[in-house]
Protein backbone atom coordinates (compact mmCIF):
# COMPACT_ATOMS: atom_id res chain seq x y z
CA UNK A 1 72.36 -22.78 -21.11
CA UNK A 2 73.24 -23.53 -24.22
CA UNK A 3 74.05 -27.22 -24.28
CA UNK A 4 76.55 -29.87 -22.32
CA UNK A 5 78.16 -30.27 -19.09
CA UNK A 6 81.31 -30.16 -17.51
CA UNK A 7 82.99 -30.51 -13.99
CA UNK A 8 84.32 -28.20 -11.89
CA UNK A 9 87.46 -30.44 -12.17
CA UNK A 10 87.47 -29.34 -16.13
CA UNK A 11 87.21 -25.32 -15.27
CA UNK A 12 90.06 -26.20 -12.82
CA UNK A 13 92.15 -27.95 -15.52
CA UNK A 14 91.55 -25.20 -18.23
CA UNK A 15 92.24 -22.35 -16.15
CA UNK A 16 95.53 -24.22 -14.98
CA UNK A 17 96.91 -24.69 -18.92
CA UNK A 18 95.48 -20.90 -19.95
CA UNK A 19 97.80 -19.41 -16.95
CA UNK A 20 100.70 -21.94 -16.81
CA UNK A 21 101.24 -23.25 -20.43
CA UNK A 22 99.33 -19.84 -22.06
CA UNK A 23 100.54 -17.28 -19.89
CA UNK A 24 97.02 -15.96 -19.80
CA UNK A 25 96.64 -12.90 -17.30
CA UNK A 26 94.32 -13.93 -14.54
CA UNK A 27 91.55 -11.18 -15.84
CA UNK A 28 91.51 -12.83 -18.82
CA UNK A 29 91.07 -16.27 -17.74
CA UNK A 30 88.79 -15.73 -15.52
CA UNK A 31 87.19 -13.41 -18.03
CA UNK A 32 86.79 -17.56 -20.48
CA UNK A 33 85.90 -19.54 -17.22
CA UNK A 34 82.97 -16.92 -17.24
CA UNK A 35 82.21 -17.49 -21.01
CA UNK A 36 82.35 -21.16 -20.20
CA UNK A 37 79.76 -21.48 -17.23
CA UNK A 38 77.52 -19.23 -19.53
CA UNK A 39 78.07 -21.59 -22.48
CA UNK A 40 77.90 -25.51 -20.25
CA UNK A 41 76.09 -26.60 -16.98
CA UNK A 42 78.97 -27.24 -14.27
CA UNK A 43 78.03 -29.74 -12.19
CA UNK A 44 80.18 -31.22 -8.89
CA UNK A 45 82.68 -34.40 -9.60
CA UNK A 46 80.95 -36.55 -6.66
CA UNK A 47 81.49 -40.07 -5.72
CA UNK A 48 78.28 -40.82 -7.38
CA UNK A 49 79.34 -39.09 -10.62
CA UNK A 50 82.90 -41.49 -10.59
CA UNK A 51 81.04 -44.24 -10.26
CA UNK A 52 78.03 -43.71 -13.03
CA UNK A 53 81.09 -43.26 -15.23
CA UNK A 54 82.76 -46.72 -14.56
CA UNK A 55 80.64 -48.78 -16.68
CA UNK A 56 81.62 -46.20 -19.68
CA UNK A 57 85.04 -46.63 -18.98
CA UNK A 58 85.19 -50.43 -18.73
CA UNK A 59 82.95 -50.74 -22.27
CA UNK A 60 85.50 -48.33 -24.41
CA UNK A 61 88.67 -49.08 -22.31
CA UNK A 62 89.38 -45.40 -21.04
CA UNK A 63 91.33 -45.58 -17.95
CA UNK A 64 89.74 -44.76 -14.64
CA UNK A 65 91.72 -41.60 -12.71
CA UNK A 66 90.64 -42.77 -9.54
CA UNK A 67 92.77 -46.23 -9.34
């Protein structure tokens, strides 16, 4: 890997804006979801993960998704 990390709820957000708002063909988008889990580590959005991320949210005043 080359460096950073994502979710699987970020690969599930891009490929929804490359085939809804860019009208990508689905061999093409999955064709840069498989560039991007080359590029990043995907990890699982877990309860565990939501909550390690709280005290970042609360400290820069980014707005939790799970209220």
């Amino acid at each position: 890997m080359l460096g950073g990390t994502i979710s699987v709820q970020v690969l599930n957000e891009i490929a929804n804006v490359l085939r809804r708002k860019m009208q990508m063909s689905w061999p093409d988008t999955h064709l840069f979801l498989d560039m991007i889990r080359a590029l990043l580590t995907v990890e699982p959005v877990t309860v565990a993960t939501h909550e390690m991320g709280q005290p970042s949210q609360s400290a820069t005043g980014f707005p939790s998704m799970m209220r």
